[in-house]
Protein backbone atom coordinates (compact mmCIF):
# COMPACT_ATOMS: atom_id res chain seq x y z
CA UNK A 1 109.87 66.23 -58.35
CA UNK A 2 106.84 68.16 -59.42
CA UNK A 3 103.41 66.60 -60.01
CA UNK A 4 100.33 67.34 -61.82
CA UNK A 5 96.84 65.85 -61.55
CA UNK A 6 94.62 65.20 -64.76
CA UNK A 7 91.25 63.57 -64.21
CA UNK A 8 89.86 62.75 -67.35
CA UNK A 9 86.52 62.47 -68.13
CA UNK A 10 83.20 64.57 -69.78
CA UNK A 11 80.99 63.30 -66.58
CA UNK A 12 83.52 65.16 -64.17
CA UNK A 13 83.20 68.46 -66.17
CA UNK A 14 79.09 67.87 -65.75
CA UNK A 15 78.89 67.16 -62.19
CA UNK A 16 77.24 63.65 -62.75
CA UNK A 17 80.07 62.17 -60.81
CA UNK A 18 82.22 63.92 -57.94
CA UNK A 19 86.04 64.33 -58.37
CA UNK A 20 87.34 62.11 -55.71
CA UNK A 21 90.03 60.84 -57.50
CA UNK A 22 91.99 64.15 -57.51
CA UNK A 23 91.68 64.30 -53.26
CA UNK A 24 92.84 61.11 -53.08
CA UNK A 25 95.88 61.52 -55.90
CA UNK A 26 97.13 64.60 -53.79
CA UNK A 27 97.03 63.36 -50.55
CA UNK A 28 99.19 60.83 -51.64
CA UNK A 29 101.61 62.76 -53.56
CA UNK A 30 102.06 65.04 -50.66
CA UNK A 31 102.99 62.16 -48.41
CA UNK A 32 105.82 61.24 -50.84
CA UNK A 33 106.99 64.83 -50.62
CA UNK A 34 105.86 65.46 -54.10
CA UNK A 35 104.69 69.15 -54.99
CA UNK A 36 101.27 69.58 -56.98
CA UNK A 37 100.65 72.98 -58.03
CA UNK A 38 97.93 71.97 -60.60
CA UNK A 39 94.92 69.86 -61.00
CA UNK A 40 93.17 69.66 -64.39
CA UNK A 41 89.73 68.02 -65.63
CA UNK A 42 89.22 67.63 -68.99
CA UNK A 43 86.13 65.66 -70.90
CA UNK A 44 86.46 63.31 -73.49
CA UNK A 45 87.76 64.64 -76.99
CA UNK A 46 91.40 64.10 -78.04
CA UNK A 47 92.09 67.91 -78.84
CA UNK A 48 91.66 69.03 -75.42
CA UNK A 49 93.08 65.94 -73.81
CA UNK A 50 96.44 66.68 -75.63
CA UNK A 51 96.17 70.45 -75.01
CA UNK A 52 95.77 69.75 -71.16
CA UNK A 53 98.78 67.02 -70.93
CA UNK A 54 100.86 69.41 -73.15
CA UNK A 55 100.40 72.34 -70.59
CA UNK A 56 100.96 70.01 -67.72
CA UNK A 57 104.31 69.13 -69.07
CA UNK A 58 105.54 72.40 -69.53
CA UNK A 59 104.58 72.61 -65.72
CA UNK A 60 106.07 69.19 -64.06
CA UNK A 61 107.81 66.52 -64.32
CA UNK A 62 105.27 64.02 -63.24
CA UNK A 63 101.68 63.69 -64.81
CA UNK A 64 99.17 61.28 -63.10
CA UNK A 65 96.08 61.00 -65.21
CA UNK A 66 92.83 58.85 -64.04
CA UNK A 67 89.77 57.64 -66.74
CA UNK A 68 90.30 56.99 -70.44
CA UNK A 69 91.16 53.77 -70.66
CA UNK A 70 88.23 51.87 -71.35
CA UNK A 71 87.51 50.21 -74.24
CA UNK A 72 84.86 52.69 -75.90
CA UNK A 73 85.34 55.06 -79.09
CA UNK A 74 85.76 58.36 -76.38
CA UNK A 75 88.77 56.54 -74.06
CA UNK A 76 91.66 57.81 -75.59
CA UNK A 77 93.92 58.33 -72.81
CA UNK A 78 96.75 55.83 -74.04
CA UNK A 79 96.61 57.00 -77.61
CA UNK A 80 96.97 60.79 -76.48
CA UNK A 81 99.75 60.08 -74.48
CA UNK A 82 101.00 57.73 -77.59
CA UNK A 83 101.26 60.70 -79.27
CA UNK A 84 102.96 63.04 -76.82
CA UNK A 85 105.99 60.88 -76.50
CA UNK A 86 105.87 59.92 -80.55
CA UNK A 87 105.33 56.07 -79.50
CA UNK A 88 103.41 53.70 -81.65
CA UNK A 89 100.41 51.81 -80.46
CA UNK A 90 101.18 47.93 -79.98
CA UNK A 91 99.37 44.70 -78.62
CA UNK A 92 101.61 42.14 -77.19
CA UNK A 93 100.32 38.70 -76.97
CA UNK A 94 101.15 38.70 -73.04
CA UNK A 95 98.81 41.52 -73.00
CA UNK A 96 95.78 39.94 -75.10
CA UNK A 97 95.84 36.65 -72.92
CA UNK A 98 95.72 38.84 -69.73
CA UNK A 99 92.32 40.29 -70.80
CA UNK A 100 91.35 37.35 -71.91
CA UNK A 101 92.21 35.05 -69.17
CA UNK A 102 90.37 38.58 -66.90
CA UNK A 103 87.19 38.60 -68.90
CA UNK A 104 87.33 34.66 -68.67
CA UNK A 105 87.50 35.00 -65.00
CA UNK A 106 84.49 37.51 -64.89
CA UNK A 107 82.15 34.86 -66.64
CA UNK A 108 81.62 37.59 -69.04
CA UNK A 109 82.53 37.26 -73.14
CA UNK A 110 84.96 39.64 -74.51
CA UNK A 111 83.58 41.84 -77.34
CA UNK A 112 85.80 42.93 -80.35
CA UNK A 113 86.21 46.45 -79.15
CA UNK A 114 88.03 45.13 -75.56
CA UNK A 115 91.01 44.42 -77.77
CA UNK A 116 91.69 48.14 -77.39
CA UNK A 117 92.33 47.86 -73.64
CA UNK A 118 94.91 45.14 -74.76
CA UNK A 119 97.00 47.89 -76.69
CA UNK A 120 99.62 49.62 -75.18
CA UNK A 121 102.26 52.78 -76.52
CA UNK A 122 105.33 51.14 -77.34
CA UNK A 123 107.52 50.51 -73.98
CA UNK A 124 105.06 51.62 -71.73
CA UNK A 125 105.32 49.79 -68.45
CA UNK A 126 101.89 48.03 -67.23
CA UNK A 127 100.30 48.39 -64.22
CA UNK A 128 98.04 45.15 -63.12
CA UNK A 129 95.02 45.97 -62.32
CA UNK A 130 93.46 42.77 -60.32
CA UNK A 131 90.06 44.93 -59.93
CA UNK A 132 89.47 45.73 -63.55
CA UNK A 133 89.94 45.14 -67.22
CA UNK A 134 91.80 48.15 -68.24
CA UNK A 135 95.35 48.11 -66.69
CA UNK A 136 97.29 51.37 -66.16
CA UNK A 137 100.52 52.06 -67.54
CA UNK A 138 103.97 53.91 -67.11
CA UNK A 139 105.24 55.97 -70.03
CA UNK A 140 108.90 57.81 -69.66
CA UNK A 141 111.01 59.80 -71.96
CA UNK A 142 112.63 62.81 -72.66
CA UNK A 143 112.52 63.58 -68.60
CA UNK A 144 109.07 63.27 -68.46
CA UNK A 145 106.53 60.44 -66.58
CA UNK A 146 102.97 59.70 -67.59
CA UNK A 147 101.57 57.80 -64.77
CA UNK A 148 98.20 56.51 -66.12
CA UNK A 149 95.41 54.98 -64.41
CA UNK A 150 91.64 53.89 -64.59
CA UNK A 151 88.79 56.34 -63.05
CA UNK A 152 87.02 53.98 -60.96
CA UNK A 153 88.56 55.08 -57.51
CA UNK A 154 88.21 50.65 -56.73
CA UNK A 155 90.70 49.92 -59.63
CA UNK A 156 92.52 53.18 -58.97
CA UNK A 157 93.38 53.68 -55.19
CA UNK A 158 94.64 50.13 -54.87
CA UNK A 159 96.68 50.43 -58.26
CA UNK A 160 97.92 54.20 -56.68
CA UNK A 161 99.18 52.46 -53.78
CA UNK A 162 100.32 48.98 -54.62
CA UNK A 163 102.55 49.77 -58.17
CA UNK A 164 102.82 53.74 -58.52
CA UNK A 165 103.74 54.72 -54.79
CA UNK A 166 106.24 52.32 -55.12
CA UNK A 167 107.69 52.90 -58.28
CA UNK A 168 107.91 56.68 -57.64
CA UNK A 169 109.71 55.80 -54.07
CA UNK A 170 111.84 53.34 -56.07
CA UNK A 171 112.90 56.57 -58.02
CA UNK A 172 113.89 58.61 -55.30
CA UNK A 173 116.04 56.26 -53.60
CA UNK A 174 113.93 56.74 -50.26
CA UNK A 175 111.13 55.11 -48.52
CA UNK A 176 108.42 56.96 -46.85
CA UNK A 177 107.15 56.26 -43.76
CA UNK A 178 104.23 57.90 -41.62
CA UNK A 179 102.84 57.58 -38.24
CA UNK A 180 99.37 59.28 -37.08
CA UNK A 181 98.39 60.60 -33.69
CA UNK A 182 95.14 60.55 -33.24
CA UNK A 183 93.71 63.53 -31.42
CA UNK A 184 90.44 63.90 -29.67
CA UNK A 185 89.11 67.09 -27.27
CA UNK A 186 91.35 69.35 -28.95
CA UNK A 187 90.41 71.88 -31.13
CA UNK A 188 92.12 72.32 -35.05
CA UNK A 189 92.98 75.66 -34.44
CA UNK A 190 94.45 75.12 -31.00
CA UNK A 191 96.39 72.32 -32.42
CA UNK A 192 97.81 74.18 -34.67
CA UNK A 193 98.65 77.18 -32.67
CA UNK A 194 100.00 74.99 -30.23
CA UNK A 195 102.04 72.87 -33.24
CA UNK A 196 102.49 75.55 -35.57
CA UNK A 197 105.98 75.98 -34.73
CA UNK A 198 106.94 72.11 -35.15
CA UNK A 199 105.19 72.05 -37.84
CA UNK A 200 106.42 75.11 -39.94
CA UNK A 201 110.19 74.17 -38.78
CA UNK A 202 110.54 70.90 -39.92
CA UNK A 203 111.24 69.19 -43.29
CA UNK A 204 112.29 65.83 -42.32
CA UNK A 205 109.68 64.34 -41.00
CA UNK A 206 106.95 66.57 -41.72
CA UNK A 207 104.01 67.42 -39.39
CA UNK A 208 100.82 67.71 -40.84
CA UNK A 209 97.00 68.14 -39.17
CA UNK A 210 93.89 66.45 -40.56
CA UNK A 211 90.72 67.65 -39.14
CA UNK A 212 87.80 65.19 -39.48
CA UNK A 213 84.46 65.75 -37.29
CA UNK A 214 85.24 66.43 -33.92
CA UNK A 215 88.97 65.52 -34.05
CA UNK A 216 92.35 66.12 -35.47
CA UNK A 217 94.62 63.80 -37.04
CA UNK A 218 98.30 64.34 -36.79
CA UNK A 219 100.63 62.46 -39.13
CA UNK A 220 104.34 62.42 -38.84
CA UNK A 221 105.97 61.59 -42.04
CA UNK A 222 109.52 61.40 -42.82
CA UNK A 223 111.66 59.77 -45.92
CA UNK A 224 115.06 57.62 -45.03
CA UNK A 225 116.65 55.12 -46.71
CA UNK A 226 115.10 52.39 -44.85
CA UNK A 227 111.97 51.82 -41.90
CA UNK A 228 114.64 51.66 -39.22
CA UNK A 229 116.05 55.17 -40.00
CA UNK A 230 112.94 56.69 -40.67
CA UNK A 231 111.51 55.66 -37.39
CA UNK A 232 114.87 57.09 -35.59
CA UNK A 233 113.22 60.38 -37.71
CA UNK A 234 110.08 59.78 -36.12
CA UNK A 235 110.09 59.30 -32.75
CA UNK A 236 112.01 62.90 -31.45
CA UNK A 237 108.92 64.17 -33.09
CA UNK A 238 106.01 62.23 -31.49
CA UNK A 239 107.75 63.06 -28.31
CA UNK A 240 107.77 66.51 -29.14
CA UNK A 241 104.29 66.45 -29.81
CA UNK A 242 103.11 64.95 -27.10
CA UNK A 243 105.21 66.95 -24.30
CA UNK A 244 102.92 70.09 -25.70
CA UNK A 245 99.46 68.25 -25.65
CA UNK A 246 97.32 67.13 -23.35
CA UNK A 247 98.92 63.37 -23.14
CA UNK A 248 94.92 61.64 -22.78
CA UNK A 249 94.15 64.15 -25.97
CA UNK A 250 96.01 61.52 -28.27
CA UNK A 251 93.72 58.90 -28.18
CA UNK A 252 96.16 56.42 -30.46
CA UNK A 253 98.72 56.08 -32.82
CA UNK A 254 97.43 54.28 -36.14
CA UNK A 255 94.02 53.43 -35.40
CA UNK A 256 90.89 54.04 -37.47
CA UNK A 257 88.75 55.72 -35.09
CA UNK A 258 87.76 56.08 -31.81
CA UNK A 259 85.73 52.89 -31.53
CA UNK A 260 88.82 50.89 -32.97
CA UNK A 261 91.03 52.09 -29.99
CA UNK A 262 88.50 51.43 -27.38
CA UNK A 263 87.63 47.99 -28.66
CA UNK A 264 91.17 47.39 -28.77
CA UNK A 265 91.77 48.37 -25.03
CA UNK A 266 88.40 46.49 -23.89
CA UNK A 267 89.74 43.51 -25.81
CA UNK A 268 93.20 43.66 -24.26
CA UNK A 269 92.06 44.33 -20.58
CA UNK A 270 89.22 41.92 -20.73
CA UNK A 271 86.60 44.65 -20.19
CA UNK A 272 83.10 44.52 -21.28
CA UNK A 273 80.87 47.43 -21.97
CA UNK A 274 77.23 48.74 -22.24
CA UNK A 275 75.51 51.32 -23.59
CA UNK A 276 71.98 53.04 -22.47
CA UNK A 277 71.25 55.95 -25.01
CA UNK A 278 68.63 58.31 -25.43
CA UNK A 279 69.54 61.07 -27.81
CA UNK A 280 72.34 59.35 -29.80
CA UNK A 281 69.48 56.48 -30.57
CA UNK A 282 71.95 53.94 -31.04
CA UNK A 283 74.84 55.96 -32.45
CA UNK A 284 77.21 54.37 -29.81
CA UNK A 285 76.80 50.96 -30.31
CA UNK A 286 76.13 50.99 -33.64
CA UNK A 287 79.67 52.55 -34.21
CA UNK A 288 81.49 49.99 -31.55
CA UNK A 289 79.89 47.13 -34.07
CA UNK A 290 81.28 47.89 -36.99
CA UNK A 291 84.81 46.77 -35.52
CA UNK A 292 85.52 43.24 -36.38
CA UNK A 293 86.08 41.33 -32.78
CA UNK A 294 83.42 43.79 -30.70
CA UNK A 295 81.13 40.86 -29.93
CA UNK A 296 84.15 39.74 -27.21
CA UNK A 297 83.72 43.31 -25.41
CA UNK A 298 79.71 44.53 -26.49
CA UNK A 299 77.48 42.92 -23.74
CA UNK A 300 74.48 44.62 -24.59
CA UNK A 301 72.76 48.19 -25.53
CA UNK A 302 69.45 49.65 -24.61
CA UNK A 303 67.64 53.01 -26.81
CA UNK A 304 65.59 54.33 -24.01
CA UNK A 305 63.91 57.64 -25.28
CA UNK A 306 60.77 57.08 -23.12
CA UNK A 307 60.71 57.85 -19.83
CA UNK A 308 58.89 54.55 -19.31
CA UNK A 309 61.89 52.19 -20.83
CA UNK A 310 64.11 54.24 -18.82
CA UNK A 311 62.43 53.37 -15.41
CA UNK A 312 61.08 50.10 -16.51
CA UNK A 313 64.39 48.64 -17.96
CA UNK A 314 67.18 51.12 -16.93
CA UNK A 315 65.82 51.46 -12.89
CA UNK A 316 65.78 55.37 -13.14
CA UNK A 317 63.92 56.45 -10.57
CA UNK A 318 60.56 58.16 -11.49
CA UNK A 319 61.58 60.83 -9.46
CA UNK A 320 64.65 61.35 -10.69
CA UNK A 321 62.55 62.17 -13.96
CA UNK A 322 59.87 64.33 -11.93
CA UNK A 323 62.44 66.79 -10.19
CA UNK A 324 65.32 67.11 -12.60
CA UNK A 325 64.12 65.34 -15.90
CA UNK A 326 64.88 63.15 -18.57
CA UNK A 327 67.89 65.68 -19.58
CA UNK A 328 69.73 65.85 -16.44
CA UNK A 329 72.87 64.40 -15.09
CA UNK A 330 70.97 62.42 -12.43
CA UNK A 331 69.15 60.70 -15.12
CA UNK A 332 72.57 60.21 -17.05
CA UNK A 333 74.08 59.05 -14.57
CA UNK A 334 71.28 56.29 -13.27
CA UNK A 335 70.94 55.12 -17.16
CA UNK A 336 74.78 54.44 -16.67
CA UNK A 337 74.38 52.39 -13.40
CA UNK A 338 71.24 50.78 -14.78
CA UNK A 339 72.41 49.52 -18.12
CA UNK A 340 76.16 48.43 -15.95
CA UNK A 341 73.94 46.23 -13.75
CA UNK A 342 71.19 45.11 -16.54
CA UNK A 343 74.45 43.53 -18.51
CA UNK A 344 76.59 42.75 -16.14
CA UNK A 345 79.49 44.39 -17.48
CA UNK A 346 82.25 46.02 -16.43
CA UNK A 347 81.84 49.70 -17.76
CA UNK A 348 77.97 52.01 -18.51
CA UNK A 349 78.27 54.24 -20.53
CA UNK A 350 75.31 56.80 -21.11
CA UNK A 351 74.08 59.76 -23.49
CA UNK A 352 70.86 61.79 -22.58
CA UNK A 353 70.10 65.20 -24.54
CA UNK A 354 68.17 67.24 -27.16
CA UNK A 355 69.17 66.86 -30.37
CA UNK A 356 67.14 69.05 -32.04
CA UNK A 357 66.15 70.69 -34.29
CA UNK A 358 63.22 71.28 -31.83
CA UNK A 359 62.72 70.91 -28.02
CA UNK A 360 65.19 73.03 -26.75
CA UNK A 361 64.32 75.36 -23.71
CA UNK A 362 66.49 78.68 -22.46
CA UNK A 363 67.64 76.21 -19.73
CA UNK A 364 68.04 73.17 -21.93
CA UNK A 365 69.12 74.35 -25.47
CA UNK A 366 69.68 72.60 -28.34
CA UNK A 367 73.28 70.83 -28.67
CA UNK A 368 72.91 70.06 -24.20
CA UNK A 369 74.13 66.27 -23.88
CA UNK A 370 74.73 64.33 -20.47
CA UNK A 371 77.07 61.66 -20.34
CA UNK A 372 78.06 59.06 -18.05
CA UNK A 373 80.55 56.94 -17.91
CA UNK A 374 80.07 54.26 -14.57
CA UNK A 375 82.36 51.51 -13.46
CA UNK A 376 83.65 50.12 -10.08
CA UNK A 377 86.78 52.90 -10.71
CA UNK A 378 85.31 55.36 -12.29
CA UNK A 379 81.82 57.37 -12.60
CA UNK A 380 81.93 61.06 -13.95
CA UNK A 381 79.32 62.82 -15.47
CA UNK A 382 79.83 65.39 -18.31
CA UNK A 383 77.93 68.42 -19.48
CA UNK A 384 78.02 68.48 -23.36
CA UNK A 385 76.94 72.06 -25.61
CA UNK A 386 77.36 70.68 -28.87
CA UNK A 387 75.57 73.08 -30.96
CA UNK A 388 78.32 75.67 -31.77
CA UNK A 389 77.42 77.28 -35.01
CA UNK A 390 73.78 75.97 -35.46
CA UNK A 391 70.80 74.26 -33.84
CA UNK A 392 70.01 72.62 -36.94
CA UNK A 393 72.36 69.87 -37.13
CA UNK A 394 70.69 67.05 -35.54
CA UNK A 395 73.16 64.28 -37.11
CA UNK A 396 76.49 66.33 -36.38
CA UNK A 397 74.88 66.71 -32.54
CA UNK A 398 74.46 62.63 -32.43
CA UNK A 399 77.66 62.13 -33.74
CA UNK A 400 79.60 63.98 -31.85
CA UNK A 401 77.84 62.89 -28.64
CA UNK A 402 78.52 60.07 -29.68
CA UNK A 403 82.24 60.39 -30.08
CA UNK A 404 82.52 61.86 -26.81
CA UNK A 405 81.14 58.20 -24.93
CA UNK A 406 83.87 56.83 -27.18
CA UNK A 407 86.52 58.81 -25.98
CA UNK A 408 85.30 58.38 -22.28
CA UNK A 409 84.80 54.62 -21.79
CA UNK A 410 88.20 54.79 -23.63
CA UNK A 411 90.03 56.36 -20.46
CA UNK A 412 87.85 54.38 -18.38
CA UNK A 413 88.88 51.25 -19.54
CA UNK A 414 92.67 52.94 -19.36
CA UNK A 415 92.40 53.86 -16.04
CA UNK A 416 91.21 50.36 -14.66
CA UNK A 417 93.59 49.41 -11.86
């Protein structure tokens, strides 16, 4: 089955609102196995609206079309299509006391010219759509599938995923199942060098890298007739996969991020942890918080950028600071120990650096981060150079040392006896 993407909407062709809806539409589609070799954005007039869905057609198969189906003069996104597949316009009672019975719900009254949203082309197939007014519809004929859908990505991902993903799957006969590996210390491009064969020689499952900042995603997707089968498709290639890399570079399997996997593996060892930062400013425990259920494993977190906090509250030694400095790996590693014995918890974890833009020095650039990781089984400092392609990237420099405390008092906690 081919697909094609057509985002409708005049404030996409101006810029006044970013196309998100189209990323979002394809990553999905290529999941499924679905080709897209188009993706069209067209304002709001009828004329070019049925040009655009005309052309697609003589393209695909499959059209999937977001916006347009509000109830103003300019959504005309059900009417165009109306017309495509020579369908009248109808309003069904069932339809009418949906919107009413929605708009009821939303305290709000209903004004004349909601009825529209009510109308749909003849046999269509509706799509609920719990998060809005305007539901989405499924038109077929002649071969052809108009998959329509409102613009707001909060109506439309959840409407994508809960009635059109399975209705296309239902078509196919197949389910589709994926797995991700989550990858961390690994470069994209030596993933893929390393992968490229798996993943140019294989159909069913698929292997496909996602880089995001300072790691790679690898999903592992593969279509079968039911979970069981798909799984069996699944796990010859994980094992494949991990038999080339670095078995500590895959961090987890399904997980949202770093901080989701180590508060995970705190929570199921009974760890607690602390954090004493300096040039990430927070960045550490700020990130472990936003995981529902860290308050079981987050004893406590100190921001120390003054050399004065650090001795006063962290026990750094002023001469520590005096011989080797605030930036050093002695420092690092007493913040570590001093933060682990402030708390009481079981693993210190510590970031010390220069950020930037400014206060670098030939000996201590930019992008130079210490860390330290410090528990009863494990202390280990690491050099950081984070500033690959520019000295100007304060935020990416925090992050990323940030990522890398993750990723450490993650093994720690792993390698607890």
């Amino acid at each position: 089955m081919k697909a094609e993407i057509l985002c409708i909407g005049t404030e996409l062709l101006l810029g006044d609102i970013v196309n998100t809806n189209a990323a979002f539409l394809a990553q999905k589609l290529a999941q499924m196995g679905i080709e897209v070799y188009h993706q069209t954005v067209v304002g709001d007039n009828p004329e070019r609206l049925k040009t655009a869905l005309g052309e697609a057609f003589s393209r695909c198969d499959l059209v999937l079309t977001t916006g347009g189906l509000g109830p103003t003069y300019d959504d005309l996104t059900k009417e165009t299509v109306a017309q495509y597949f020579g369908r009248e316009m109808v309003t069904t009672e069932e339809q009418l006391t949906i919107l009413k019975n929605r708009f009821a719900a939303l305290g709000h009254g209903m004004t004349e010219n909601n009825l529209k949203q009510a109308a749909m082309p003849e046999g269509a197939t509706v799509l609920p759509n719990p998060n809005g007014t305007a539901p989405g519809l499924i038109v077929e004929g002649d071969g052809k599938i108009a998959v329509l859908m409102p613009g707001p990505p909060k109506e439309m991902q959840p409407m994508m995923e809960n009635s059109v993903i399975p209705y296309l799957m239902e078509k196919s006969g197949q389910i589709l199942l994926s797995r991700t590996l989550h990858v961390f210390g690994v470069g994209e491009s030596t993933v893929e060098y390393l992968l490229k064969d798996l993943m140019t020689g294989s159909c069913n499952p698929t292997l496909a890298p996602y880089a995001k900042t300072g790691e790679v995603t690898l999903r592992i997707t593969a279509k079968a007739k039911d979970e069981a089968e798909a799984n069996a498709l699944i796990d010859p290639m994980e094992a494949k996969v991990r038999a080339i890399l670095d078995p500590k570079a895959i961090y987890g399997v399904n997980v949202a991020g770093l901080q989701d996997a180590l508060v995970k593996e705190l929570t199921q060892r009974g760890l607690k942890i602390a954090t004493a930062e300096s040039c990430t400013g927070g960045y550490i425990s700020k990130r472990i918080t936003e995981v529902p259920g860290s308050s079981a494993v987050l004893d406590g977190g100190v921001v120390s950028y003054s050399n004065e906090i650090k001795e006063k509250l962290l026990g750094v030694s002023h001469g520590t600071l005096v011989q080797h400095g605030a930036v050093s790996r002695e420092t690092a590693l007493e913040m570590a120990r001093g933060i682990r014995s402030l708390c009481g918890a079981d693993i210190g974890v510590s970031t010390t650096g220069i950020a930037g833009p400014g206060g670098g020095t030939a000996e201590k650039p930019v992008g130079l981060v210490y860390l330290c990781v410090s528990s009863p089984w494990r202390e280990e400092v690491f050099e950081l150079h984070l500033a690959r392609f520019s000295t100007t990237l304060r935020e990416d420099i925090r992050y990323m040392a940030s990522s890398h405390a993750l990723y450490q008092a993650l093994l720690t906690a792993r390698m607890k006896p």
